[in-house]
PDB file of N, CA and C in Angstrom:
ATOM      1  N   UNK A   1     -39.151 -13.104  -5.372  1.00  0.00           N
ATOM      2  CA  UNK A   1     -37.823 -12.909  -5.928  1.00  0.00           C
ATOM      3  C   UNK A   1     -36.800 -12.913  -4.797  1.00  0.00           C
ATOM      4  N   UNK A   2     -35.739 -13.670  -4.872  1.00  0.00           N
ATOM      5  CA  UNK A   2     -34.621 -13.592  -3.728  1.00  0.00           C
ATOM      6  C   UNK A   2     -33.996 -12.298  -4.173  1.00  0.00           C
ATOM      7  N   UNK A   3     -33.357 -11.883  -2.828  1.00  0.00           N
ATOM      8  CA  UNK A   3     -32.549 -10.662  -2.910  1.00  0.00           C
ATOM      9  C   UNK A   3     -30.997 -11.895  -3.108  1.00  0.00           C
ATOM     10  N   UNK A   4     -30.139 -10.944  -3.367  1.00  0.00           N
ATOM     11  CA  UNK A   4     -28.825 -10.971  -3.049  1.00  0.00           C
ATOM     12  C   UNK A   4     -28.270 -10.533  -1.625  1.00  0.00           C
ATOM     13  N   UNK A   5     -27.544 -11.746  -1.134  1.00  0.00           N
ATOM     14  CA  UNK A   5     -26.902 -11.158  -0.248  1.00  0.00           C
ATOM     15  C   UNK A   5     -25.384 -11.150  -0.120  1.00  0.00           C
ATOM     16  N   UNK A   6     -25.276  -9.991   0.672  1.00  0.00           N
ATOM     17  CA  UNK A   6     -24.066  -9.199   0.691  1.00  0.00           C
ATOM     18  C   UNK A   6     -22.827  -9.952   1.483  1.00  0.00           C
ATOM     19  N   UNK A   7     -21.892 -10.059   1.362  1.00  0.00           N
ATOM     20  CA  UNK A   7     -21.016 -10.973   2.656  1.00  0.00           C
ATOM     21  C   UNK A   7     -20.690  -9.749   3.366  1.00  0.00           C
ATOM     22  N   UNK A   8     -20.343 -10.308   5.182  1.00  0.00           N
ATOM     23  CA  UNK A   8     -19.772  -8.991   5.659  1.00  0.00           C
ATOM     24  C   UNK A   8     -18.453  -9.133   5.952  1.00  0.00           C
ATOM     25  N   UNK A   9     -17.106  -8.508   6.441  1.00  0.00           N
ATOM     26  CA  UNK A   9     -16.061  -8.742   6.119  1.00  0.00           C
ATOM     27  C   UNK A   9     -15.617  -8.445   7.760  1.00  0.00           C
ATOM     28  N   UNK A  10     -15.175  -8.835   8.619  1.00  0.00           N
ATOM     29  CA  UNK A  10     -14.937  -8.167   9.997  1.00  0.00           C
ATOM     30  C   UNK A  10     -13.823  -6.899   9.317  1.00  0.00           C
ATOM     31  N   UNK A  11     -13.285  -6.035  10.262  1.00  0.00           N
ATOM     32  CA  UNK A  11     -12.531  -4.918  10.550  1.00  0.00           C
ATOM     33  C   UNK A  11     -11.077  -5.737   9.731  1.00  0.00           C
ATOM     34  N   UNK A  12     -10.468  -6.526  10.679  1.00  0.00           N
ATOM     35  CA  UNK A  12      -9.177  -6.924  10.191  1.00  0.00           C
ATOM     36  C   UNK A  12      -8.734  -7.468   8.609  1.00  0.00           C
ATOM     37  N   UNK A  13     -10.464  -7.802   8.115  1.00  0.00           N
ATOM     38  CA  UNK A  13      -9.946  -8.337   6.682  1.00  0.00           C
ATOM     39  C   UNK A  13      -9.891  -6.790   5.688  1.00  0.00           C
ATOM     40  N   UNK A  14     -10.868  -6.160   6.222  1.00  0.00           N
ATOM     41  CA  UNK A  14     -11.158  -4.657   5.814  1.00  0.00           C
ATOM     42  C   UNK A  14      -9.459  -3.959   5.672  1.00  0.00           C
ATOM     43  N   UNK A  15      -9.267  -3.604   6.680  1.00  0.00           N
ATOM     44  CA  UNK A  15      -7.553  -3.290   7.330  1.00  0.00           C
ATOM     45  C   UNK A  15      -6.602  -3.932   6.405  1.00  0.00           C
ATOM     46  N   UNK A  16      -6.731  -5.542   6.592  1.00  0.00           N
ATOM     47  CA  UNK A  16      -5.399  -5.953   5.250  1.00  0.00           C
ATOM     48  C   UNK A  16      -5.445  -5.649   3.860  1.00  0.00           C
ATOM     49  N   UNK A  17      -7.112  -5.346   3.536  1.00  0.00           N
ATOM     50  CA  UNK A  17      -7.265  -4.990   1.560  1.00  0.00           C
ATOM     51  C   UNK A  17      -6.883  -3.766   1.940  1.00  0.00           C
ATOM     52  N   UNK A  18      -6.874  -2.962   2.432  1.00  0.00           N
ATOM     53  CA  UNK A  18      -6.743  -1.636   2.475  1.00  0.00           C
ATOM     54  C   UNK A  18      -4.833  -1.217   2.934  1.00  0.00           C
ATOM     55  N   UNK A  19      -4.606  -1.960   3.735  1.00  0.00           N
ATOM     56  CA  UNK A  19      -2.962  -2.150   3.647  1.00  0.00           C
ATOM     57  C   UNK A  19      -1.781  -2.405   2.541  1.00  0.00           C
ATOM     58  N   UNK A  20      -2.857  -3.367   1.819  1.00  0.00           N
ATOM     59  CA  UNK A  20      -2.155  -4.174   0.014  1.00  0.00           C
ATOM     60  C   UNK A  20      -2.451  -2.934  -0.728  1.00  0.00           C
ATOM     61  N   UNK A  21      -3.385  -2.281  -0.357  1.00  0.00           N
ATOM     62  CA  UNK A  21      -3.343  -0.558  -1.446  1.00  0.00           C
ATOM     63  C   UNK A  21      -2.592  -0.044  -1.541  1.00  0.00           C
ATOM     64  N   UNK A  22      -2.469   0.905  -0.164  1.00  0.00           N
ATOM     65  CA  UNK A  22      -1.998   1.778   0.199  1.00  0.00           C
ATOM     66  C   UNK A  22      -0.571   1.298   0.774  1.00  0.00           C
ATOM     67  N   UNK A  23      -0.167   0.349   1.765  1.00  0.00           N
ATOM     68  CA  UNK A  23       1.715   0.068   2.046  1.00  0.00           C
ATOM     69  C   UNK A  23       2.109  -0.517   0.552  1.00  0.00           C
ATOM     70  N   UNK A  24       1.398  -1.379   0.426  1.00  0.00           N
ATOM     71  CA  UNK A  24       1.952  -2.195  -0.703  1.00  0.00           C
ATOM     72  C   UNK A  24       2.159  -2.034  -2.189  1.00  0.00           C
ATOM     73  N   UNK A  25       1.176  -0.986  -2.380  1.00  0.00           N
ATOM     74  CA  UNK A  25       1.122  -0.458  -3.595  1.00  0.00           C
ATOM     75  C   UNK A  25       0.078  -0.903  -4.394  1.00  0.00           C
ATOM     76  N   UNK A  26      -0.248  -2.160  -4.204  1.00  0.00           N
ATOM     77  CA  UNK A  26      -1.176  -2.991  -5.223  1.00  0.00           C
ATOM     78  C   UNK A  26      -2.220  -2.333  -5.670  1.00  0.00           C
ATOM     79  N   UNK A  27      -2.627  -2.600  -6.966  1.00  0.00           N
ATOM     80  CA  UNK A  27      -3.758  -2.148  -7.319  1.00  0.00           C
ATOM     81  C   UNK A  27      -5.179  -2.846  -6.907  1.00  0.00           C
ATOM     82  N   UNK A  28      -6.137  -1.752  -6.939  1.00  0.00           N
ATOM     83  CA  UNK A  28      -7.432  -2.335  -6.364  1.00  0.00           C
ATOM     84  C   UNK A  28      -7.624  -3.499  -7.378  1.00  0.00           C
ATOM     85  N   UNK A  29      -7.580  -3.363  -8.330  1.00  0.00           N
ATOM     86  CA  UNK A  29      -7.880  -4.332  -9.182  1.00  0.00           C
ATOM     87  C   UNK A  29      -7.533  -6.082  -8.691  1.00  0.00           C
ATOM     88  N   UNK A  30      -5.974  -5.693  -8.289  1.00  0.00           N
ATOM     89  CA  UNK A  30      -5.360  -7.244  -8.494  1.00  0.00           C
ATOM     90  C   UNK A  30      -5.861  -7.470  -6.353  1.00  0.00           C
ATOM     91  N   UNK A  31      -6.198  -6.608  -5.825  1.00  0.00           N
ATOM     92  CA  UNK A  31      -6.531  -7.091  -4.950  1.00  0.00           C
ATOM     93  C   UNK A  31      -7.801  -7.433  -4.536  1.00  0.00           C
ATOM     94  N   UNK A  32      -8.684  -6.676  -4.988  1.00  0.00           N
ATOM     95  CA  UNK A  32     -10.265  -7.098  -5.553  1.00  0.00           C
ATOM     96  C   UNK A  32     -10.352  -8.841  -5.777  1.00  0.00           C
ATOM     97  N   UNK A  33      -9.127  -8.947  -6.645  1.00  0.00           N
ATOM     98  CA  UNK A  33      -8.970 -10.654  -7.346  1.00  0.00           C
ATOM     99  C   UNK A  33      -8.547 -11.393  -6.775  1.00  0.00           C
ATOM    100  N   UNK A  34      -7.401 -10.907  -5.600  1.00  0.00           N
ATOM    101  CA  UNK A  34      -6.346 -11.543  -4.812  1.00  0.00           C
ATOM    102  C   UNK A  34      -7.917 -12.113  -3.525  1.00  0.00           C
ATOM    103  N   UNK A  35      -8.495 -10.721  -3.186  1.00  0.00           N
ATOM    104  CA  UNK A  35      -9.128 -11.946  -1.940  1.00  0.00           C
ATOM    105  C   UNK A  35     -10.552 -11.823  -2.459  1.00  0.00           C
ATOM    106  N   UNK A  36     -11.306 -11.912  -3.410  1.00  0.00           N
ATOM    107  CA  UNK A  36     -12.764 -11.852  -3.912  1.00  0.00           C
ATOM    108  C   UNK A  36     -13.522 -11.263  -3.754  1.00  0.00           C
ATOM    109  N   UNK A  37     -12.923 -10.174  -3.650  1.00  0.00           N
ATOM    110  CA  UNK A  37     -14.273  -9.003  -3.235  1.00  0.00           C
ATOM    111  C   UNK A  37     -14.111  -8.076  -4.305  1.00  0.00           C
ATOM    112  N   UNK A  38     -15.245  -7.351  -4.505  1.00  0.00           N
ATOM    113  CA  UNK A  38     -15.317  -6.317  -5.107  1.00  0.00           C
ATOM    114  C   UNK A  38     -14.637  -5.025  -5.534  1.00  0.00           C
ATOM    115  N   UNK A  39     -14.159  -4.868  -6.612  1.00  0.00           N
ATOM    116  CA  UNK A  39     -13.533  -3.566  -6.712  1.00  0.00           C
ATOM    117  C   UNK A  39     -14.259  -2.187  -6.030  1.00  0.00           C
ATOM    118  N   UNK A  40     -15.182  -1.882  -6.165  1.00  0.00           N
ATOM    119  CA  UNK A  40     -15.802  -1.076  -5.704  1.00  0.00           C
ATOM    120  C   UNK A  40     -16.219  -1.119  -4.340  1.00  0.00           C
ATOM    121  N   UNK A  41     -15.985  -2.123  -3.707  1.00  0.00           N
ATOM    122  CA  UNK A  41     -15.833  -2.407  -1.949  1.00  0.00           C
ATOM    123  C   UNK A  41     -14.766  -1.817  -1.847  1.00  0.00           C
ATOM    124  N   UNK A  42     -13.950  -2.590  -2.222  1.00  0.00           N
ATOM    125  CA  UNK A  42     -11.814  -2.299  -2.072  1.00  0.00           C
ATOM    126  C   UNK A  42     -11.970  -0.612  -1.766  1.00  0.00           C
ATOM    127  N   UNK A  43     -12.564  -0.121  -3.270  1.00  0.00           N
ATOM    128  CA  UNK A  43     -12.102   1.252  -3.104  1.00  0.00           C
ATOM    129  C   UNK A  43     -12.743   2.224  -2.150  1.00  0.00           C
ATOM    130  N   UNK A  44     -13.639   2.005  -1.902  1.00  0.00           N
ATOM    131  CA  UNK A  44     -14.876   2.233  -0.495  1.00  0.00           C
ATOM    132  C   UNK A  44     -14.239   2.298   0.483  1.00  0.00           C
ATOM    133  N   UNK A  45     -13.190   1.151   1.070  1.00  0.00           N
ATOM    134  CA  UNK A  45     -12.813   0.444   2.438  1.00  0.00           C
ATOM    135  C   UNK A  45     -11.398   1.735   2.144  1.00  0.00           C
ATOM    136  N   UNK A  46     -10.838   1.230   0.965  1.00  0.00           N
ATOM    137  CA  UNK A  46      -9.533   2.069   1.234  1.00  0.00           C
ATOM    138  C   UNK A  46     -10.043   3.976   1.399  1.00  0.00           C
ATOM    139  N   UNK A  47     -11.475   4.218   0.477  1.00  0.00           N
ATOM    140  CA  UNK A  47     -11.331   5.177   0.973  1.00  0.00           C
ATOM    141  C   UNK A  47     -12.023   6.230   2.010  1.00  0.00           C
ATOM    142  N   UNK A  48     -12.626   4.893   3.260  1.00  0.00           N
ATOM    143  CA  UNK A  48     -13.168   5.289   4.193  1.00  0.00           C
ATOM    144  C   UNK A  48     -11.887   5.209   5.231  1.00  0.00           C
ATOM    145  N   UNK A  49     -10.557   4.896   5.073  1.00  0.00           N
ATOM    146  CA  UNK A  49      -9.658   4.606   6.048  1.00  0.00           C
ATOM    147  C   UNK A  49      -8.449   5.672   5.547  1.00  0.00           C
ATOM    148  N   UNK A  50      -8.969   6.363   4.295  1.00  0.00           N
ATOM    149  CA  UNK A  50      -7.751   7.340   3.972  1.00  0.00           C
ATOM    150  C   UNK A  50      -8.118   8.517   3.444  1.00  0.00           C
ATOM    151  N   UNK A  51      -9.008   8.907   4.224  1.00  0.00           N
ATOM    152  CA  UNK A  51      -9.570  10.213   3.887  1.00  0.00           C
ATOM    153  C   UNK A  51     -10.315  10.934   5.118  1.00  0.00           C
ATOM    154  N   UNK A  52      -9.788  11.147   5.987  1.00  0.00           N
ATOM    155  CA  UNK A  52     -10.051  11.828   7.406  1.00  0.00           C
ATOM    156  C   UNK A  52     -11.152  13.342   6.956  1.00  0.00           C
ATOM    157  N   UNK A  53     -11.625  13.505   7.833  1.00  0.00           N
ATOM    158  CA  UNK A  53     -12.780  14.200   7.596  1.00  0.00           C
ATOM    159  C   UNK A  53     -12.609  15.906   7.833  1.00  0.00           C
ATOM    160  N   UNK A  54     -11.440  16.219   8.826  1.00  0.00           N
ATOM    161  CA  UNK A  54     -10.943  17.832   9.093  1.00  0.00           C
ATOM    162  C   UNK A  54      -9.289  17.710   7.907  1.00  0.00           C
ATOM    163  N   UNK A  55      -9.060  18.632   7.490  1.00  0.00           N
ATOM    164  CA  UNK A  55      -8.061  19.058   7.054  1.00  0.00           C
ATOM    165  C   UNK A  55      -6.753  18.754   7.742  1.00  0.00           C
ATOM    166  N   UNK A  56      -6.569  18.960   9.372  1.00  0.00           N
ATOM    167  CA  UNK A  56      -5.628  18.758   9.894  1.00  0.00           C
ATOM    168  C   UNK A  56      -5.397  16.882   9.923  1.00  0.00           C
ATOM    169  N   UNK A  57      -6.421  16.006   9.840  1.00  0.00           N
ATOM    170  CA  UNK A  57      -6.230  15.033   9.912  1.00  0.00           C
ATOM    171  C   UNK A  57      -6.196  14.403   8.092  1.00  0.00           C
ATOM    172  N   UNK A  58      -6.497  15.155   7.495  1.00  0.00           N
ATOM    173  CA  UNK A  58      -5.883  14.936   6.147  1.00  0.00           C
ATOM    174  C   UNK A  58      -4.653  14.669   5.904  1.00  0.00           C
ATOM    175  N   UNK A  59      -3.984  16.426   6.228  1.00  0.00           N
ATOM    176  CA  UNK A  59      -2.467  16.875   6.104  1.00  0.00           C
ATOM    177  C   UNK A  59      -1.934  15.290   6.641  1.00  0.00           C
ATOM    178  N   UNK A  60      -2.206  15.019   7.893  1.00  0.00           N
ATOM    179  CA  UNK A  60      -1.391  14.106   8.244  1.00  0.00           C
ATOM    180  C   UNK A  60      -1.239  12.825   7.900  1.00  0.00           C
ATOM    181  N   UNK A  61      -2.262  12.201   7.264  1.00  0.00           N
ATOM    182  CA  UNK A  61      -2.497  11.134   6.494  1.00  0.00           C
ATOM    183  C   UNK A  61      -1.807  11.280   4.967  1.00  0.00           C
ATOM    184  N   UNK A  62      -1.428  12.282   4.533  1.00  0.00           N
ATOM    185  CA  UNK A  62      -1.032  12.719   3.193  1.00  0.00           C
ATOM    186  C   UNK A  62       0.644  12.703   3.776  1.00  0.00           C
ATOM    187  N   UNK A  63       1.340  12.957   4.820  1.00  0.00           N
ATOM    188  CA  UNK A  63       2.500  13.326   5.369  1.00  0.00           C
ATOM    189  C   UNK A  63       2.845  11.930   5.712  1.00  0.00           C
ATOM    190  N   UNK A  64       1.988  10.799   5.770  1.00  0.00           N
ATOM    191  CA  UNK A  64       2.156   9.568   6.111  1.00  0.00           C
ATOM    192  C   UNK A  64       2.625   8.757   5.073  1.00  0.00           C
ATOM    193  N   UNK A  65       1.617   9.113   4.237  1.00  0.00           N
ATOM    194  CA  UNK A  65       1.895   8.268   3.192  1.00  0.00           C
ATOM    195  C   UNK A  65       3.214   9.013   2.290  1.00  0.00           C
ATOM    196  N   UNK A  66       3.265  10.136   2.113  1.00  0.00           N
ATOM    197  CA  UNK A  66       4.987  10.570   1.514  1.00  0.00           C
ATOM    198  C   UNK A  66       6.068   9.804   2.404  1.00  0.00           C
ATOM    199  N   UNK A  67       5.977   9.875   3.726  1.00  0.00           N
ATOM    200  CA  UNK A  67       6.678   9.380   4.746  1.00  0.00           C
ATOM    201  C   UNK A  67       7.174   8.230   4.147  1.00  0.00           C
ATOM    202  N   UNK A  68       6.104   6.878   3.667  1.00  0.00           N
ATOM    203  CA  UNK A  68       5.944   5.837   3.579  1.00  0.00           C
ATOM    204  C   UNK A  68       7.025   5.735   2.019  1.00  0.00           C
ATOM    205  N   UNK A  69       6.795   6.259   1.080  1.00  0.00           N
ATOM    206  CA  UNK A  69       6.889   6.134   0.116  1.00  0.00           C
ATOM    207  C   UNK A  69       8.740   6.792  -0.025  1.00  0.00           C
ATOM    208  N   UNK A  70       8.748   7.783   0.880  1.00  0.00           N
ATOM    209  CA  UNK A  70      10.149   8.449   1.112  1.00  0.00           C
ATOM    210  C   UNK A  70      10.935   7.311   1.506  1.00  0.00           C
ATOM    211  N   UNK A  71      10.658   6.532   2.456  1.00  0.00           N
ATOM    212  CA  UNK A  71      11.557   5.237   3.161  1.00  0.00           C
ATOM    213  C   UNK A  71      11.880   4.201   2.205  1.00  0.00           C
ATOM    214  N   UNK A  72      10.674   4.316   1.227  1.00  0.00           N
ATOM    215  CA  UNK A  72      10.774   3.137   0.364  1.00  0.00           C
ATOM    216  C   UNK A  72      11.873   3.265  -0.826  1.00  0.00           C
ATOM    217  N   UNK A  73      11.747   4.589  -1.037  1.00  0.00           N
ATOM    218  CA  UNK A  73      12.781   5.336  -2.195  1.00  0.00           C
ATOM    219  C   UNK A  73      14.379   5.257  -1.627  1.00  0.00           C
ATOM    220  N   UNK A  74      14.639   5.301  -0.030  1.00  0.00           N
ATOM    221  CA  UNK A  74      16.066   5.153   0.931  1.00  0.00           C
ATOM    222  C   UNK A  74      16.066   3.958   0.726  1.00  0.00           C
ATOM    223  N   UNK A  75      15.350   3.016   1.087  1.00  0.00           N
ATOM    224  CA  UNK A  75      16.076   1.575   0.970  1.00  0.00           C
ATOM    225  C   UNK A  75      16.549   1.253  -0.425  1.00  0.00           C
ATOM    226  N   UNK A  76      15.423   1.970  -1.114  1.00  0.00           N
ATOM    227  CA  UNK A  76      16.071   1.514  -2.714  1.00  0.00           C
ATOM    228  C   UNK A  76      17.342   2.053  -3.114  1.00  0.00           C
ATOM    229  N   UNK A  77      17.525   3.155  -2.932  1.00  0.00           N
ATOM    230  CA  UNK A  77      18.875   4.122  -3.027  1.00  0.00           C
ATOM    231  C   UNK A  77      20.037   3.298  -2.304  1.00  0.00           C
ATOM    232  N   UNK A  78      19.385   3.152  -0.894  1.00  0.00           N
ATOM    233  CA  UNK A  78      20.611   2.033   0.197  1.00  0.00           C
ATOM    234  C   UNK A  78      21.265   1.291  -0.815  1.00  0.00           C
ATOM    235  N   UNK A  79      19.973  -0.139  -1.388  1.00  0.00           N
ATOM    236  CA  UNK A  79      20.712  -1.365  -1.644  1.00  0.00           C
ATOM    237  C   UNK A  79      21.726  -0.721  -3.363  1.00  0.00           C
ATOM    238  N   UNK A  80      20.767  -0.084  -3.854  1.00  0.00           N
ATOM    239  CA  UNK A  80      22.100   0.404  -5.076  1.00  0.00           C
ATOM    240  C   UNK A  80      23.158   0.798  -4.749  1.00  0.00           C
ATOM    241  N   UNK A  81      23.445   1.894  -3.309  1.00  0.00           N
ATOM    242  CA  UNK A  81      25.059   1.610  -3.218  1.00  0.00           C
ATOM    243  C   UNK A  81      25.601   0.291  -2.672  1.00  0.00           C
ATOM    244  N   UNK A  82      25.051  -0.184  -2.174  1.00  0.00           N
ATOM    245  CA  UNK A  82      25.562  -1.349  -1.406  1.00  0.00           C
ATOM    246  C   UNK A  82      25.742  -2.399  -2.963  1.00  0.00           C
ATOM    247  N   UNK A  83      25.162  -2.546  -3.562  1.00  0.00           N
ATOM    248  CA  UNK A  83      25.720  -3.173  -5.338  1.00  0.00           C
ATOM    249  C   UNK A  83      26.811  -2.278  -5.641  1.00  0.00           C
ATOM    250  N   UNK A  84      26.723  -1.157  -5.578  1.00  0.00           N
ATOM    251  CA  UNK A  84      27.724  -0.368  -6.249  1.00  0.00           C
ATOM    252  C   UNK A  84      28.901  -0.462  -5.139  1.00  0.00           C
ATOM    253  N   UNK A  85      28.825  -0.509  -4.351  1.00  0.00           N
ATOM    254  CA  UNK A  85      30.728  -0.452  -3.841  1.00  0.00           C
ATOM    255  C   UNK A  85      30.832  -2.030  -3.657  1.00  0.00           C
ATOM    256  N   UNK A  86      29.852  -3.114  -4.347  1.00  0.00           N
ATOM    257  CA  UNK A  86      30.332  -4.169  -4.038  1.00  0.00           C
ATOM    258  C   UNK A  86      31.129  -4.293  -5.878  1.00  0.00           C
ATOM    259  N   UNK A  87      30.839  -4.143  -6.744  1.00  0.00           N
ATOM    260  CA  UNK A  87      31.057  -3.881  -7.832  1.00  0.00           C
ATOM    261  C   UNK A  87      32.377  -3.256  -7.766  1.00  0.00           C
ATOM    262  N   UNK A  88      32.779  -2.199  -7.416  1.00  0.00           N
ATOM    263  CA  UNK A  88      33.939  -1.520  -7.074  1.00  0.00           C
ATOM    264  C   UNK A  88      34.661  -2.117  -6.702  1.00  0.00           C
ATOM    265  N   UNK A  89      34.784  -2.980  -5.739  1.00  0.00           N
ATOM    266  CA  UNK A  89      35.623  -3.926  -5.291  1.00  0.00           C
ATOM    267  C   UNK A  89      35.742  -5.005  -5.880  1.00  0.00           C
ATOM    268  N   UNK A  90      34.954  -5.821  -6.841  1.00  0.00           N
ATOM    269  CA  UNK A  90      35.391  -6.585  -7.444  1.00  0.00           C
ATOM    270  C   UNK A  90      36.010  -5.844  -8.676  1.00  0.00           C
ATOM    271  N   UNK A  91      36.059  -4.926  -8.997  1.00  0.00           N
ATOM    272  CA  UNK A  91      36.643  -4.494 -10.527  1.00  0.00           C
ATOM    273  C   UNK A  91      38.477  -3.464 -10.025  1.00  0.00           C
ATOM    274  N   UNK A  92      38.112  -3.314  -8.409  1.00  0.00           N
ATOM    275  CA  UNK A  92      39.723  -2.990  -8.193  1.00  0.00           C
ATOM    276  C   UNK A  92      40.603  -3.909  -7.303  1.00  0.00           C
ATOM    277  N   UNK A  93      39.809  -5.161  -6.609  1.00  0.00           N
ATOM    278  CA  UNK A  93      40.817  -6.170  -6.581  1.00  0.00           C
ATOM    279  C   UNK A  93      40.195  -7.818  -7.694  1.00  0.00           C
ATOM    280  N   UNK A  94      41.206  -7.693  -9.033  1.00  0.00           N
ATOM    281  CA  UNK A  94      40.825  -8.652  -9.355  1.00  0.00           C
ATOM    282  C   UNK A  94      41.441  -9.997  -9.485  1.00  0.00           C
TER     283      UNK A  94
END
């Protein structure tokens, strides 16, 4: 009987599925599909790279990712005023 074999993935392809998670937001799902690997790899990889093993290196991985998600919420806030006083100005010089 043949076995199945497994593909191996170097570090850097590991690193980018796990980047499209976690920076990007994507779901394991659509990235599982996006580069052909396994959902249950995906979630393995993302969660051997985001789950530190002492508490103090938790906290900080958890402080990272709010970090991440805080910046993302400022730019969004940014470009709505930047629509909004462009709006303003077209509706008080017309």
């Amino acid at each position: 009987m043949l076995g199945i074999k497994s593909a191996r993935y170097d570090e850097e392809f590991k690193e980018h599925a796990v980047k499209m998670v976690v920076e990007r937001n994507c779901s394991i799902t659509e990235v599982a599909s996006d580069l052909g690997v396994s959902q249950p790899t995906i979630r393995r990889w993302v969660k051997e790279r985001t789950e530190p093993g002492d508490s103090a290196n938790r906290r900080l991985a958890e402080l990272e990712v709010e970090n991440k998600k805080l910046k993302r919420k400022l730019e969004n806030a940014e470009e709505t005023i930047d629509v909004l006083k462009k709006s303003v100005a077209i509706f008080v010089n017309p």
